[in-house]
PDB file of N, CA and C in Angstrom:
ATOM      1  N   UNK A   1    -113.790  93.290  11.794  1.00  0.00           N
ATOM      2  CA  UNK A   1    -113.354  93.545  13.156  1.00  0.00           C
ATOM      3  C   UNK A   1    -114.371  92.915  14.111  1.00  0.00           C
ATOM      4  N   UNK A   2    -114.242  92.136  15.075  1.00  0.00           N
ATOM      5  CA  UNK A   2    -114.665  91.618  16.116  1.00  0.00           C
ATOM      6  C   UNK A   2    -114.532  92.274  17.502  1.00  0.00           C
ATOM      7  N   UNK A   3    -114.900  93.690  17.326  1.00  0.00           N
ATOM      8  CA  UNK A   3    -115.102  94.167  18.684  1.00  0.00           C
ATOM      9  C   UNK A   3    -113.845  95.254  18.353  1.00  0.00           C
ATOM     10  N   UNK A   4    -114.195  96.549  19.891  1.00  0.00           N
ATOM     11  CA  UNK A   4    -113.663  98.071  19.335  1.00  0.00           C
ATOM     12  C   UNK A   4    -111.938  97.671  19.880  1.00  0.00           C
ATOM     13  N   UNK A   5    -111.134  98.224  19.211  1.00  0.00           N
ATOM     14  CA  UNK A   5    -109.609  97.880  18.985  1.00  0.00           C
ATOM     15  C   UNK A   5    -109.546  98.831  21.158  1.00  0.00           C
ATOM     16  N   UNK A   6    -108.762  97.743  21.706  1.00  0.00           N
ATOM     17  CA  UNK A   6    -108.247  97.782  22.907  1.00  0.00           C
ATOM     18  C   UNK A   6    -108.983  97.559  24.091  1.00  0.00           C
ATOM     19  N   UNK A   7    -110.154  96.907  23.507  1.00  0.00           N
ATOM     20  CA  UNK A   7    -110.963  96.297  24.884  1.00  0.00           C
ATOM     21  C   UNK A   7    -110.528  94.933  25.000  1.00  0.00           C
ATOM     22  N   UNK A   8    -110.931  94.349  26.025  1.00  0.00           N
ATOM     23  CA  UNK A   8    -110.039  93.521  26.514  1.00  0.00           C
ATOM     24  C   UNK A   8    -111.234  92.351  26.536  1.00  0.00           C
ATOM     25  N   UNK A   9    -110.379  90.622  26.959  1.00  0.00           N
ATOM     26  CA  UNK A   9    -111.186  89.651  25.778  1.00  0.00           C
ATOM     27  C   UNK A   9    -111.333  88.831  27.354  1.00  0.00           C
ATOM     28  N   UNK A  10    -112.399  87.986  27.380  1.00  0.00           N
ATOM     29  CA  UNK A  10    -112.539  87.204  28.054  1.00  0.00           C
ATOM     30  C   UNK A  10    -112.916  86.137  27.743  1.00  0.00           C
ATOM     31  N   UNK A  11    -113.814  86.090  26.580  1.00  0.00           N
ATOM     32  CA  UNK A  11    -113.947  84.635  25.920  1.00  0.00           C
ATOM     33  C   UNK A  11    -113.248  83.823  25.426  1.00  0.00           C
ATOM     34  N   UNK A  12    -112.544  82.894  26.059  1.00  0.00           N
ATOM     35  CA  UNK A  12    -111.339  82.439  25.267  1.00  0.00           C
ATOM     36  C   UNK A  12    -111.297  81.837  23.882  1.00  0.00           C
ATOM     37  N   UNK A  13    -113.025  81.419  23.277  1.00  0.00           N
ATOM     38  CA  UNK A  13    -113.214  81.436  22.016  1.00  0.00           C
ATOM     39  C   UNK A  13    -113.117  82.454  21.226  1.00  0.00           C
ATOM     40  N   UNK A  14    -112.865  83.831  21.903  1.00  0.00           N
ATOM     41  CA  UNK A  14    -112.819  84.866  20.600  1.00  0.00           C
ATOM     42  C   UNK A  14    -111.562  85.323  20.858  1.00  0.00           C
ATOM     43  N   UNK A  15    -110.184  84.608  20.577  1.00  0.00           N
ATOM     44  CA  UNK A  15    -108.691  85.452  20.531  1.00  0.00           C
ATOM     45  C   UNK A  15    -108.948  86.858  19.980  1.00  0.00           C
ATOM     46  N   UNK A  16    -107.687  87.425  20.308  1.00  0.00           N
ATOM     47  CA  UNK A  16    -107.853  88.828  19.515  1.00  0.00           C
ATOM     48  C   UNK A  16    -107.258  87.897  18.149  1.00  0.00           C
ATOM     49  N   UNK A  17    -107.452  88.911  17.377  1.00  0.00           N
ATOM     50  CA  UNK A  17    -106.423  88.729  15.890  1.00  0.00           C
ATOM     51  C   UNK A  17    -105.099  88.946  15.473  1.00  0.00           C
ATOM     52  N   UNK A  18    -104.675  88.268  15.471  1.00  0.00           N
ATOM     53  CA  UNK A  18    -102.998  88.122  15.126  1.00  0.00           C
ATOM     54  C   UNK A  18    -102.887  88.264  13.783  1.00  0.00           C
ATOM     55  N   UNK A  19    -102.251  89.263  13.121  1.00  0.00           N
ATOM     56  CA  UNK A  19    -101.737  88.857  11.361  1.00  0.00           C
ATOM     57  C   UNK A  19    -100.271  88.388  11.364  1.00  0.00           C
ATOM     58  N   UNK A  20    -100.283  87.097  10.632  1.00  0.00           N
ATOM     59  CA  UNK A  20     -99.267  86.424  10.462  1.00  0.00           C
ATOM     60  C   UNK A  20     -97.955  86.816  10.036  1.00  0.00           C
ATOM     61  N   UNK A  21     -98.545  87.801   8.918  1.00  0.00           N
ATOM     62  CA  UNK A  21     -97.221  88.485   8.188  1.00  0.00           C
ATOM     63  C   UNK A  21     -96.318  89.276   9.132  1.00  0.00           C
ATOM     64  N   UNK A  22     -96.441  89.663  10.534  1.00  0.00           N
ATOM     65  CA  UNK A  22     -96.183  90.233  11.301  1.00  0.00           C
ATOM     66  C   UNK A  22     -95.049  89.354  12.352  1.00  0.00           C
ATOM     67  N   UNK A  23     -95.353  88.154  12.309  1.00  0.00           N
ATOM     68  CA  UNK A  23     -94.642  87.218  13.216  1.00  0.00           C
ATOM     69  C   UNK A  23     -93.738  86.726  12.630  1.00  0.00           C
ATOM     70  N   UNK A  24     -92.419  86.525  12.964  1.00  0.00           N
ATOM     71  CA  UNK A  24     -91.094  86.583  12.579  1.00  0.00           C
ATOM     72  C   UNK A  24     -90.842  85.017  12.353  1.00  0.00           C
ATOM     73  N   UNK A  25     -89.945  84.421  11.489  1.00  0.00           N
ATOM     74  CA  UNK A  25     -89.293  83.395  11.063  1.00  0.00           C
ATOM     75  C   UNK A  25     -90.133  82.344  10.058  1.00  0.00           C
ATOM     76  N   UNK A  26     -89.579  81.207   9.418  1.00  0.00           N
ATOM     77  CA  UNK A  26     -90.468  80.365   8.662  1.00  0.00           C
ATOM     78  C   UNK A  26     -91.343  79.882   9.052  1.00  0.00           C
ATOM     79  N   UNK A  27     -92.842  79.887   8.447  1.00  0.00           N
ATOM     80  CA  UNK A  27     -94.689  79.156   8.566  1.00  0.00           C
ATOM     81  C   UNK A  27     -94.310  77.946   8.676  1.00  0.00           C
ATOM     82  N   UNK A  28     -95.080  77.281   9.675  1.00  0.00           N
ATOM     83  CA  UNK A  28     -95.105  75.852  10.075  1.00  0.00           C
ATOM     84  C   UNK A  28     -96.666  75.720  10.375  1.00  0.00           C
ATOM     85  N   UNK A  29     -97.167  74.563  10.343  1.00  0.00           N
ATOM     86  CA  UNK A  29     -98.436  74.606  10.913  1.00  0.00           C
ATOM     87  C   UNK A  29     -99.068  74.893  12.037  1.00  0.00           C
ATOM     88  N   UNK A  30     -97.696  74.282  13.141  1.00  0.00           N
ATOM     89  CA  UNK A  30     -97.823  74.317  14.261  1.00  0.00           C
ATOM     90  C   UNK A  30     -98.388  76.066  14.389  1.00  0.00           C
ATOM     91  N   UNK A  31     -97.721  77.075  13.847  1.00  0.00           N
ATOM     92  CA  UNK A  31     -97.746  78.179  14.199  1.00  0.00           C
ATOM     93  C   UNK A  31     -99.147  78.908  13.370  1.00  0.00           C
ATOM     94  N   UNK A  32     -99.642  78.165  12.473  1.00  0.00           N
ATOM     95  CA  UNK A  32    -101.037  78.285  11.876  1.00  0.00           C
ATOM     96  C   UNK A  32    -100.746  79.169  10.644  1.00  0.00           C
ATOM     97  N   UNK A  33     -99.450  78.601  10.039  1.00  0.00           N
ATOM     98  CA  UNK A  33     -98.798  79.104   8.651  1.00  0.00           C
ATOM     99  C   UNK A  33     -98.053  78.895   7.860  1.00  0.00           C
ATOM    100  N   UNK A  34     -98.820  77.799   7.467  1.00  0.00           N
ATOM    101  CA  UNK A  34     -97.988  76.512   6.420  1.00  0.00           C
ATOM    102  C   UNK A  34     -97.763  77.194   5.381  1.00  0.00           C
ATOM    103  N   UNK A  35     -96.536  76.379   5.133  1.00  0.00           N
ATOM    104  CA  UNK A  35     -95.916  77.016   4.053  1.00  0.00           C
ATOM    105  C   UNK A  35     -96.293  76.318   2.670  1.00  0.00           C
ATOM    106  N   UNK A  36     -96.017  77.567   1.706  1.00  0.00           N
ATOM    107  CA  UNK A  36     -96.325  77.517   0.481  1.00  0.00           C
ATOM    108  C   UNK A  36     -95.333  77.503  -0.843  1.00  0.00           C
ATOM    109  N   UNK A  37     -94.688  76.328  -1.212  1.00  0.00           N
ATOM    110  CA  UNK A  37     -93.736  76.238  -2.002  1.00  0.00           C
ATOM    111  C   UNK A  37     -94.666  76.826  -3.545  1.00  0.00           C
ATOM    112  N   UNK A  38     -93.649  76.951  -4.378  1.00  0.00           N
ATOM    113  CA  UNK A  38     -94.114  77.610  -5.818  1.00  0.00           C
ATOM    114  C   UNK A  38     -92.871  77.982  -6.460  1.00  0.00           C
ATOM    115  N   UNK A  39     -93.721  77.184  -7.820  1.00  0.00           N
ATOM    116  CA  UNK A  39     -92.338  77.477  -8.804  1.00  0.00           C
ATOM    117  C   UNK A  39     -93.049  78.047  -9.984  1.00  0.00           C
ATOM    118  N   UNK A  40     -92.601  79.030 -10.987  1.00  0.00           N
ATOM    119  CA  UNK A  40     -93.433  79.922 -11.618  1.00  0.00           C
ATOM    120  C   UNK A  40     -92.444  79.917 -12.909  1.00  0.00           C
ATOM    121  N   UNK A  41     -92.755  79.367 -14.198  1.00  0.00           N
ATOM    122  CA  UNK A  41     -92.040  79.581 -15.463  1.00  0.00           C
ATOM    123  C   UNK A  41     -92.074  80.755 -16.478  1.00  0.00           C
ATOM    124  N   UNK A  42     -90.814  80.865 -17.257  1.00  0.00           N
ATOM    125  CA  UNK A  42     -90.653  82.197 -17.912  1.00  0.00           C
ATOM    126  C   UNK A  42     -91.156  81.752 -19.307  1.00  0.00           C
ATOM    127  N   UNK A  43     -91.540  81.207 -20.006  1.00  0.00           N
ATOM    128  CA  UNK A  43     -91.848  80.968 -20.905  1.00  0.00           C
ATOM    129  C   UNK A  43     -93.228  80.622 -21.512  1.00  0.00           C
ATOM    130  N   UNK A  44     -93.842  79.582 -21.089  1.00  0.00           N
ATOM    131  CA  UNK A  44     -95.823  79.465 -20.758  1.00  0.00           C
ATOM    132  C   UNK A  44     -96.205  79.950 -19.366  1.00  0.00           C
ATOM    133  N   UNK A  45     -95.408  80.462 -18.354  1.00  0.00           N
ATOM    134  CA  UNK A  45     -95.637  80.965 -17.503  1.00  0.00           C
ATOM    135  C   UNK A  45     -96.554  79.989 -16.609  1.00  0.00           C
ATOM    136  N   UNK A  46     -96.381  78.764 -16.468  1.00  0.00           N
ATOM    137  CA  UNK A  46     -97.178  78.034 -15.451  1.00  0.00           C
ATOM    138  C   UNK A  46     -97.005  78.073 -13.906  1.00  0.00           C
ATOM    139  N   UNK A  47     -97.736  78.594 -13.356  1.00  0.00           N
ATOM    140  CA  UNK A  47     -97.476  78.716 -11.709  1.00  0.00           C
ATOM    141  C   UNK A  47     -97.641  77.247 -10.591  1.00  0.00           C
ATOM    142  N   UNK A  48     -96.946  76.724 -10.292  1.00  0.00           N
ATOM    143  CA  UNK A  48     -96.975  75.526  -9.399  1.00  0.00           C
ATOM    144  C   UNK A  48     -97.266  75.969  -7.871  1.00  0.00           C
ATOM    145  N   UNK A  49     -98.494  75.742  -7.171  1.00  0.00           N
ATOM    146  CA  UNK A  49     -98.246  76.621  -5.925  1.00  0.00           C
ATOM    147  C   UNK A  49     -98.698  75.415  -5.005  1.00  0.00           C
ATOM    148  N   UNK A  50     -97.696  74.814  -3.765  1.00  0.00           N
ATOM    149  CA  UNK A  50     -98.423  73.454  -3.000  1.00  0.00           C
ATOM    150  C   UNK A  50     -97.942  73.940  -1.824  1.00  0.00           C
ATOM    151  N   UNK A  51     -99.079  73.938  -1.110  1.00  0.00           N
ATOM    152  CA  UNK A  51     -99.152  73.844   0.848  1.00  0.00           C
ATOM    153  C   UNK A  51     -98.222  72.847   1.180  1.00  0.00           C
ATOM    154  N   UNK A  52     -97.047  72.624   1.727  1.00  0.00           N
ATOM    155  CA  UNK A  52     -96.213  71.706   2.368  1.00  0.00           C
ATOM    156  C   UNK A  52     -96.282  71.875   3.955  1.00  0.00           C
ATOM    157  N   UNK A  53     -95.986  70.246   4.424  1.00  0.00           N
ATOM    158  CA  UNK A  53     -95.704  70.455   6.008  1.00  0.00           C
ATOM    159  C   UNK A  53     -94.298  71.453   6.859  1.00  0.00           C
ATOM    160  N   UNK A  54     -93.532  71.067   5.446  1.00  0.00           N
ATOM    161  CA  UNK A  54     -92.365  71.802   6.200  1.00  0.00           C
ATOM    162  C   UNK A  54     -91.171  72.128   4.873  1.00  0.00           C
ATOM    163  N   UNK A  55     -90.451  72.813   5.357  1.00  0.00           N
ATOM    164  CA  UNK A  55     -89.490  73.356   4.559  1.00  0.00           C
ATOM    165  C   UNK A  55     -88.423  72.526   4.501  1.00  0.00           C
ATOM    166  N   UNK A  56     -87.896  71.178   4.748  1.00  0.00           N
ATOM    167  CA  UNK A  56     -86.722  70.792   4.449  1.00  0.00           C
ATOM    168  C   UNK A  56     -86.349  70.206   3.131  1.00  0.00           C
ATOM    169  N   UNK A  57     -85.155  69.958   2.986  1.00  0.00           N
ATOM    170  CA  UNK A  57     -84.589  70.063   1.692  1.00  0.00           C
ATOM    171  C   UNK A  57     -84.978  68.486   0.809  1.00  0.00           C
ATOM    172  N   UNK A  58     -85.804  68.115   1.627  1.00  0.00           N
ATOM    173  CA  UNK A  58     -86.299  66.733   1.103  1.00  0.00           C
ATOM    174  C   UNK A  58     -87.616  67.224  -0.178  1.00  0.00           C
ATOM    175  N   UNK A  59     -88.079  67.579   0.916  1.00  0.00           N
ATOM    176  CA  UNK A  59     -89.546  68.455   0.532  1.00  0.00           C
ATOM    177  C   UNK A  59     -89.327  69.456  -0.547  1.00  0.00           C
ATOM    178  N   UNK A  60     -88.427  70.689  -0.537  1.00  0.00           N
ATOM    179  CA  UNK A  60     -87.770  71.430  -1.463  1.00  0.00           C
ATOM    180  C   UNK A  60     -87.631  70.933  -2.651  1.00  0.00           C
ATOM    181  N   UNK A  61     -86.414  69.664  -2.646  1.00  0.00           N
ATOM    182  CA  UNK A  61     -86.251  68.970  -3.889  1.00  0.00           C
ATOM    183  C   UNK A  61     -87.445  67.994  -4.486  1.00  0.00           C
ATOM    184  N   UNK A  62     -88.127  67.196  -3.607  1.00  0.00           N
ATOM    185  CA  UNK A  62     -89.076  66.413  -4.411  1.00  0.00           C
ATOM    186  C   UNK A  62     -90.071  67.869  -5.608  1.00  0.00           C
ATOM    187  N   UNK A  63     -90.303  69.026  -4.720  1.00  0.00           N
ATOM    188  CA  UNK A  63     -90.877  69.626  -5.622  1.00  0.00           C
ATOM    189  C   UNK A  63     -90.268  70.478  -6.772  1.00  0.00           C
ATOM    190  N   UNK A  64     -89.640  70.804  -6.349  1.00  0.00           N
ATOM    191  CA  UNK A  64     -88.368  71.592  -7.861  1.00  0.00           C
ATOM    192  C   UNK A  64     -88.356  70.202  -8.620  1.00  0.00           C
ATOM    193  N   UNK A  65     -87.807  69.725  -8.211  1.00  0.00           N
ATOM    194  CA  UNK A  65     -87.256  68.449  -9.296  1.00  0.00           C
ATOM    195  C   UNK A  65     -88.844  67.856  -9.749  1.00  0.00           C
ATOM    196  N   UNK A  66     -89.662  68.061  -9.412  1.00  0.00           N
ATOM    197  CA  UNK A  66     -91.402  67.505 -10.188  1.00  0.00           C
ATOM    198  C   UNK A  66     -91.791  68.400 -11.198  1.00  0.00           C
ATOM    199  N   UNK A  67     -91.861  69.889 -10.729  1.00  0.00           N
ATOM    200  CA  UNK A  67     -91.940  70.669 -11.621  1.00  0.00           C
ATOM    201  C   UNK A  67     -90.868  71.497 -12.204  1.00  0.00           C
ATOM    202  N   UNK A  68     -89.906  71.121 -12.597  1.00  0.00           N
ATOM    203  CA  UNK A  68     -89.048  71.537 -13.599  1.00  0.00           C
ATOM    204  C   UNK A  68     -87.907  71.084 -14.278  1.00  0.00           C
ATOM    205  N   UNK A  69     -86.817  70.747 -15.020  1.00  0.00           N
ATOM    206  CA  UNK A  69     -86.628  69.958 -16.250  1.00  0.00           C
ATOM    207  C   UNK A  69     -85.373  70.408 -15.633  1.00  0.00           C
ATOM    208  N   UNK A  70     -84.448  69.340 -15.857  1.00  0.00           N
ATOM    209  CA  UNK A  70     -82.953  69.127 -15.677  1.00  0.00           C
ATOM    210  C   UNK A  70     -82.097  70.588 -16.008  1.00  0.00           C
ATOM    211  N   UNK A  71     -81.996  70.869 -17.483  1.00  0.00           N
ATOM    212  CA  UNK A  71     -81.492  72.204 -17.778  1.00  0.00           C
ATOM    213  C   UNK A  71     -82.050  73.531 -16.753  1.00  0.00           C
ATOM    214  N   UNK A  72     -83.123  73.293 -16.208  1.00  0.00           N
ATOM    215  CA  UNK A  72     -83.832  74.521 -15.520  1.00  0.00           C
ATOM    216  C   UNK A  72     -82.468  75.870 -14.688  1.00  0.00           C
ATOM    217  N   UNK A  73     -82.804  77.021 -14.920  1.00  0.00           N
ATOM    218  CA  UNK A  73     -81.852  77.710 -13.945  1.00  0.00           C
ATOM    219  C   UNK A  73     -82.872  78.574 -12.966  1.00  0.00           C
ATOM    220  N   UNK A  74     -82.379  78.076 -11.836  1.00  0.00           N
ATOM    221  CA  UNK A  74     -83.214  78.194 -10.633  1.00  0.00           C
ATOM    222  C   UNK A  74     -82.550  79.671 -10.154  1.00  0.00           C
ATOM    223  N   UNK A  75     -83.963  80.844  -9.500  1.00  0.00           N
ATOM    224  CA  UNK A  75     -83.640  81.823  -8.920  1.00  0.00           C
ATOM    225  C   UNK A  75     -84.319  82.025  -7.337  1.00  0.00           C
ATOM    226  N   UNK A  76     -83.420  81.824  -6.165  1.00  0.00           N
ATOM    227  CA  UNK A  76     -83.983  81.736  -5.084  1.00  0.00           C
ATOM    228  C   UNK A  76     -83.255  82.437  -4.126  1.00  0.00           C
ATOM    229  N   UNK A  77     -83.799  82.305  -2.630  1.00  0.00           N
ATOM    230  CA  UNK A  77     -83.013  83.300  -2.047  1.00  0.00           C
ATOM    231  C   UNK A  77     -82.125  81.986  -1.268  1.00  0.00           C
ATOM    232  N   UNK A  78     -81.254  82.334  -0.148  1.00  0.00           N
ATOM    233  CA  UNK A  78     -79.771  81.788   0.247  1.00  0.00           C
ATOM    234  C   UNK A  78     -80.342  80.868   1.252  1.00  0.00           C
ATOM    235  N   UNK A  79     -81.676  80.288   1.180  1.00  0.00           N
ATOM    236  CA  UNK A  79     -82.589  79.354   2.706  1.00  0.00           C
ATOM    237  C   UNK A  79     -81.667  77.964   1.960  1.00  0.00           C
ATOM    238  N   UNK A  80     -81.115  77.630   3.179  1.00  0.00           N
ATOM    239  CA  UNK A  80     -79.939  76.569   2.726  1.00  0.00           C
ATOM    240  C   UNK A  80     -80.720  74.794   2.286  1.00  0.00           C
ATOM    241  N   UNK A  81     -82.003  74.920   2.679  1.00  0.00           N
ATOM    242  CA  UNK A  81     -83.283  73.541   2.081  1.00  0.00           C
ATOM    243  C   UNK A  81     -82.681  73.559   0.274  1.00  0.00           C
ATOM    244  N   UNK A  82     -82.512  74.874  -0.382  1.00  0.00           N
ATOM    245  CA  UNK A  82     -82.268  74.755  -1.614  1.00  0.00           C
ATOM    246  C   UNK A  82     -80.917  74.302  -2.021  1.00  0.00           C
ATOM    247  N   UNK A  83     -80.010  73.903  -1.668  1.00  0.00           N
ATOM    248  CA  UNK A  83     -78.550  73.449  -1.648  1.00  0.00           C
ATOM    249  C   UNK A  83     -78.490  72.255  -1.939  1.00  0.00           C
ATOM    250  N   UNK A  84     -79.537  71.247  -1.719  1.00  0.00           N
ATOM    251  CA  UNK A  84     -79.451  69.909  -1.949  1.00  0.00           C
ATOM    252  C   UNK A  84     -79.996  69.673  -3.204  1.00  0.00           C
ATOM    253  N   UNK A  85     -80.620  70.919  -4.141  1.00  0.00           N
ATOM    254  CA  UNK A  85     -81.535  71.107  -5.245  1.00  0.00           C
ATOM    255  C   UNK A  85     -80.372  70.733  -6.231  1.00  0.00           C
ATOM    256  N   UNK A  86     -80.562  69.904  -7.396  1.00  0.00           N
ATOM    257  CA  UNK A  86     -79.587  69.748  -8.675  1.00  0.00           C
ATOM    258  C   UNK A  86     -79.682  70.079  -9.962  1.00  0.00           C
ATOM    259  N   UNK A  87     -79.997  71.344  -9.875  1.00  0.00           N
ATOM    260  CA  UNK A  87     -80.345  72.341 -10.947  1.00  0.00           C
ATOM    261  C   UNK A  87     -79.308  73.295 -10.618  1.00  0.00           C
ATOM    262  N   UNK A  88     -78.821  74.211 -11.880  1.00  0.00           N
ATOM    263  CA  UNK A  88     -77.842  75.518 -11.418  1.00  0.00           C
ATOM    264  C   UNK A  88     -78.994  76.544 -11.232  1.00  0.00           C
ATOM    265  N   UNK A  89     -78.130  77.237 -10.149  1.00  0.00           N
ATOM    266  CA  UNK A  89     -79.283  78.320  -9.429  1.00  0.00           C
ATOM    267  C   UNK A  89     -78.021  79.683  -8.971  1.00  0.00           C
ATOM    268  N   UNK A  90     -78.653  80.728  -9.002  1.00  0.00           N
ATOM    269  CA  UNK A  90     -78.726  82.024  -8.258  1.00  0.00           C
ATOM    270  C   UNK A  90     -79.649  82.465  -6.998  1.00  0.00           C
ATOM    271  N   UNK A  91     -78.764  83.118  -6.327  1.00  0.00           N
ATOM    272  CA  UNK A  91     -79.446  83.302  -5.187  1.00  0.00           C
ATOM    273  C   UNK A  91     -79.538  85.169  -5.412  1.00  0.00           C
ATOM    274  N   UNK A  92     -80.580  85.261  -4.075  1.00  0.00           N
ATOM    275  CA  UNK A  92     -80.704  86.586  -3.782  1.00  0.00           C
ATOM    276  C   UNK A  92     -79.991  86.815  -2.059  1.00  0.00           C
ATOM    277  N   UNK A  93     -79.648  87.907  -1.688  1.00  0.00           N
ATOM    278  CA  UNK A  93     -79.534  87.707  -0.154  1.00  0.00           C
ATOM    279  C   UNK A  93     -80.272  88.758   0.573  1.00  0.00           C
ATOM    280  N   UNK A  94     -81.615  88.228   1.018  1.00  0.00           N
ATOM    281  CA  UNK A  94     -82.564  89.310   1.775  1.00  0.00           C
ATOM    282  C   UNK A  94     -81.705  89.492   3.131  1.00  0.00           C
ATOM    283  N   UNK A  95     -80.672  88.743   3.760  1.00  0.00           N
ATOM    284  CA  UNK A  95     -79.894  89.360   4.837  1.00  0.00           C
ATOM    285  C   UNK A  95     -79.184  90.788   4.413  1.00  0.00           C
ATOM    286  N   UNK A  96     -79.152  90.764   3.055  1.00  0.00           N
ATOM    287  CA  UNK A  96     -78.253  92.076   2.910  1.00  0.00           C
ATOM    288  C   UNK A  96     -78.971  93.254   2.115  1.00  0.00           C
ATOM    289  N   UNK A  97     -80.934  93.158   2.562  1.00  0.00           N
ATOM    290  CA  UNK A  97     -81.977  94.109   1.718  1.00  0.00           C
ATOM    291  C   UNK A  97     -81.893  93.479   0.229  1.00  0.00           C
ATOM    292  N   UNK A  98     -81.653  92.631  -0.120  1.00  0.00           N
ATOM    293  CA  UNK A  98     -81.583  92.596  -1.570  1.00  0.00           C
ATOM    294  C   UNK A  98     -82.423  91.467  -2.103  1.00  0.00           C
ATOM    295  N   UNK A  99     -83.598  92.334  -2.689  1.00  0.00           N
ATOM    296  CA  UNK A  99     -84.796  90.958  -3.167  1.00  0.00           C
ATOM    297  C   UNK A  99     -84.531  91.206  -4.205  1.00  0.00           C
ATOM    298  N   UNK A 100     -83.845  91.438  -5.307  1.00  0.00           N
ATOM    299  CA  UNK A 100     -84.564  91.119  -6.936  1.00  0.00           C
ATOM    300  C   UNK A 100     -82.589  91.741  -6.854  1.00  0.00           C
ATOM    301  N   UNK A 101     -82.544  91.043  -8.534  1.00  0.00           N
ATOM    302  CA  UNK A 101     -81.332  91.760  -9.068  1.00  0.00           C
ATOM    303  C   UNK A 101     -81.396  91.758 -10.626  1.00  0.00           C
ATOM    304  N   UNK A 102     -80.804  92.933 -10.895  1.00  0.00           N
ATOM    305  CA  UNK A 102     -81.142  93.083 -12.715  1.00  0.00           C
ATOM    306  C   UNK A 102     -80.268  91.974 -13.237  1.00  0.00           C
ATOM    307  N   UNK A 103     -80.897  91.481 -14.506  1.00  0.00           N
ATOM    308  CA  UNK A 103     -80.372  90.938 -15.330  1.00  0.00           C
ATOM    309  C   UNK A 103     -79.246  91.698 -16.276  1.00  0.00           C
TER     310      UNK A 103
END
């Protein structure tokens, strides 16, 4: 902590603190929260994790399609960047509360 919570700032070098997880929609840099693609296997379990500039479906596919093999079945949520992906996939829909679904 950088000083007692609700005093007020005048140095414009010391912002208050913002936590990111708190600020609404997809990390961009611009917003100081680049995003982090990752693809994670069920079998040797290798985790692929790369800082990208941006989320479009260019970017999406160069990396799915680097790290993972034609047959692959992809599990993601409904962010439409993955649509141009040419692997068969399942989605999740966090618009409707729903992160995980049983097998």
């Amino acid at each position: 902590m950088r000083g007692k919570k609700g005093v007020e700032r005048f140095d414009p070098s010391d912002p208050p603190r913002r936590r990111a997880t708190k600020r609404r929609g997809r990390g961009t840099f611009a917003n100081d929260r680049p995003p982090v693609l990752g693809t994670i296997g069920r079998e040797r379990k290798p985790v692929r994790l790369r800082v990208v500039s941006d989320t479009t479906s260019a970017t999406v596919c160069a990396h799915v399609h680097q790290f993972t093999q034609e047959e692959t079945h992809l599990y993601t949520d409904e962010y439409d960047s993955y649509n141009a992906v040419q692997r068969s996939r399942s989605t999740v829909a966090h618009g409707h509360k729903e992160w995980a679904r049983g097998c």
